[in-house]
C-alpha atoms as a PDB file:
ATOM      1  CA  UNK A   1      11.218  -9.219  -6.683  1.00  0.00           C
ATOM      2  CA  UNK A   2       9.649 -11.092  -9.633  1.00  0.00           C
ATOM      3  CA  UNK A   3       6.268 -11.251  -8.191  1.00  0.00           C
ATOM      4  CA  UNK A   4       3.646  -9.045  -6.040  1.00  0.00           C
ATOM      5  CA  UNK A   5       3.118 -10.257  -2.760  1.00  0.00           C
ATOM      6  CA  UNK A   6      -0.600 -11.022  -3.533  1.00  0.00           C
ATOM      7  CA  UNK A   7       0.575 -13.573  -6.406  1.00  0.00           C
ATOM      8  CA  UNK A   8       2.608 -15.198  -3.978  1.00  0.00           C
ATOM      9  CA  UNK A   9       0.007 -15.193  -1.333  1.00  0.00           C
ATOM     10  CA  UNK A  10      -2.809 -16.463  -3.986  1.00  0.00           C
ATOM     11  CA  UNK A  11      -0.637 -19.770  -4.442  1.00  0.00           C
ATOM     12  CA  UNK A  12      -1.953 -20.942  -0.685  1.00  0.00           C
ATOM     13  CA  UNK A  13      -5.301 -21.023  -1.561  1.00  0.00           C
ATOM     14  CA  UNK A  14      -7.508 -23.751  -0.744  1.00  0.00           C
ATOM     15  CA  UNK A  15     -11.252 -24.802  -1.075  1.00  0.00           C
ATOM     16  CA  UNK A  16     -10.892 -26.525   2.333  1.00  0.00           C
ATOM     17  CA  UNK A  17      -8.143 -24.617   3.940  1.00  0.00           C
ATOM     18  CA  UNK A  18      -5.984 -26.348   6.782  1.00  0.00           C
ATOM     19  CA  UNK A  19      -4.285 -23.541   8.417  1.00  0.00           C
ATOM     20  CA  UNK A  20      -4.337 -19.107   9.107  1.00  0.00           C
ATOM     21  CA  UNK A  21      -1.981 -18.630   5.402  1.00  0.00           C
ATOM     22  CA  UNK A  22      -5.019 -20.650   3.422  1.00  0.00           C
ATOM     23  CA  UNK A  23      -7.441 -18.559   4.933  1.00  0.00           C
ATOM     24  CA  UNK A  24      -5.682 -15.507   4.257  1.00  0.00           C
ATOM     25  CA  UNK A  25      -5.073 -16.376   1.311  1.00  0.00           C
ATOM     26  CA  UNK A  26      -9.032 -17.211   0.257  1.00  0.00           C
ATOM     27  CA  UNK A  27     -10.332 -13.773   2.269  1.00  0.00           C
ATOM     28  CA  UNK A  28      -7.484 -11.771   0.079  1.00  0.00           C
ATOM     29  CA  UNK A  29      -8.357 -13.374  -3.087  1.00  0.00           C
ATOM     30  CA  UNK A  30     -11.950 -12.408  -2.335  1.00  0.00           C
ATOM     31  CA  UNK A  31     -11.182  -9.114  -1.324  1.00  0.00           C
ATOM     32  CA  UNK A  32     -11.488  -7.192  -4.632  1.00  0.00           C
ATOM     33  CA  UNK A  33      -9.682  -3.457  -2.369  1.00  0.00           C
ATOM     34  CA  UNK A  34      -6.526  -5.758  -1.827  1.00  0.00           C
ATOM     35  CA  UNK A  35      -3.320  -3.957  -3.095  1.00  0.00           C
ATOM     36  CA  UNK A  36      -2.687  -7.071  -5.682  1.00  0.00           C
ATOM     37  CA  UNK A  37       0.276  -5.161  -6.925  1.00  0.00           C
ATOM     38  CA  UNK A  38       2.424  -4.181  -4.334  1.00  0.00           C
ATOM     39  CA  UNK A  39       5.421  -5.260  -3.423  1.00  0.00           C
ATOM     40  CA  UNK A  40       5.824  -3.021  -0.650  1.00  0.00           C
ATOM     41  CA  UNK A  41       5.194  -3.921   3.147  1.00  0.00           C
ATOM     42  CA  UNK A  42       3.955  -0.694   4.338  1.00  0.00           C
ATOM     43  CA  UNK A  43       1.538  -0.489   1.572  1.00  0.00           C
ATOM     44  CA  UNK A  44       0.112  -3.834   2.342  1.00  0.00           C
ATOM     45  CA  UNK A  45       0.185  -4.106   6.217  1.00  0.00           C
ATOM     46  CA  UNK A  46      -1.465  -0.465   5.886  1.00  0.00           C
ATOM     47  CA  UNK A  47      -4.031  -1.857   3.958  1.00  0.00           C
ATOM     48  CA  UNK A  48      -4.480  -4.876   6.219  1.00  0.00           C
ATOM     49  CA  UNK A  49      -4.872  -2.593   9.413  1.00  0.00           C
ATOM     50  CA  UNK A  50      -7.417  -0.909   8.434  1.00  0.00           C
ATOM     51  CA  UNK A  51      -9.775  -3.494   5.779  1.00  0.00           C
ATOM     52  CA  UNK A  52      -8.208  -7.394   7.011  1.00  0.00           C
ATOM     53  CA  UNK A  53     -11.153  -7.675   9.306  1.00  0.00           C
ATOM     54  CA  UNK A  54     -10.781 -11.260   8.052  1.00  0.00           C
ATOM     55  CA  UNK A  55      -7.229 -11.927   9.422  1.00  0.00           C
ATOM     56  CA  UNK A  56      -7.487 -12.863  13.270  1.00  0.00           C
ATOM     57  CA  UNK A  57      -4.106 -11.252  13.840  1.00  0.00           C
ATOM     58  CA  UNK A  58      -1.522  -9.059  12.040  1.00  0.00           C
ATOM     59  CA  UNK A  59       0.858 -12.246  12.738  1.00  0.00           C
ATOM     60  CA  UNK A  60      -0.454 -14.000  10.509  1.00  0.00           C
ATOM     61  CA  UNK A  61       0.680 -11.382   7.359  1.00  0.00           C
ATOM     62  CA  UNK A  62       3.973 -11.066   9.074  1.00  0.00           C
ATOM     63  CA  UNK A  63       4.549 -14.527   8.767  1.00  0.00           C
ATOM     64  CA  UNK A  64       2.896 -14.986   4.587  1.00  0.00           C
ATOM     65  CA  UNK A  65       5.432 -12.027   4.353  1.00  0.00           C
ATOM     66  CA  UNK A  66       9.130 -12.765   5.376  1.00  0.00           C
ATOM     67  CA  UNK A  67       8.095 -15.904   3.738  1.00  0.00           C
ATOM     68  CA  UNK A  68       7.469 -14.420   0.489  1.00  0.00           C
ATOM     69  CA  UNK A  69      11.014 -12.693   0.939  1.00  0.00           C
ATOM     70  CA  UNK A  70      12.571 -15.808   1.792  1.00  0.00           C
ATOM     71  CA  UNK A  71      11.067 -17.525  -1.476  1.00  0.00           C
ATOM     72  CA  UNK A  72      12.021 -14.181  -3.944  1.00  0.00           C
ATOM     73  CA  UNK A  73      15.240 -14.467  -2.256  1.00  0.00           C
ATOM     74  CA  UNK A  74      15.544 -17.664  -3.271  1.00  0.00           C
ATOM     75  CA  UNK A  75      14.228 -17.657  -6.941  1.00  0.00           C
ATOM     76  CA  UNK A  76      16.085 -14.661  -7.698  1.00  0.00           C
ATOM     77  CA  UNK A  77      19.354 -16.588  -6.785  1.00  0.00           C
ATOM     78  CA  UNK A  78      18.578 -20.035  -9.118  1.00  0.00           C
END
């Protein structure tokens, strides 16, 4: 993986956001605790469980996360 998942995540964020990833995105880049160099799930969703008071569910990581996998995938093949 070229990139931690909170440099991937940070790429969602928006002043106005539209949907659960921008909000995520905006709480985690406020969140000054957030593991921003992991690349490891367990570390992260750890983290999550016990501080992401600002993530209505766990669903919503799962979801920023196999999609970070599916993009380092990606990039990693081009």
């Amino acid at each position: 993986m070229t990139k931690s998942f909170y440099h991937f995540l940070i790429k969602f964020r928006h002043p106005e956001p539209k949907d659960a990833i921008s909000r995520f995105a905006n709480h985690a880049y406020l969140d000054h605790s957030f593991p921003k160099n992991s690349f490891d799930y367990d570390e992260v969703s750890n983290y999550l469980e016990l501080n992401g008071h600002y993530l209505d569910s766990m669903r919503i990581f799962d979801e920023a996360w196999e999609t970070y996998l599916f993009q380092e995938e990606k990039e990693t093949r081009y």
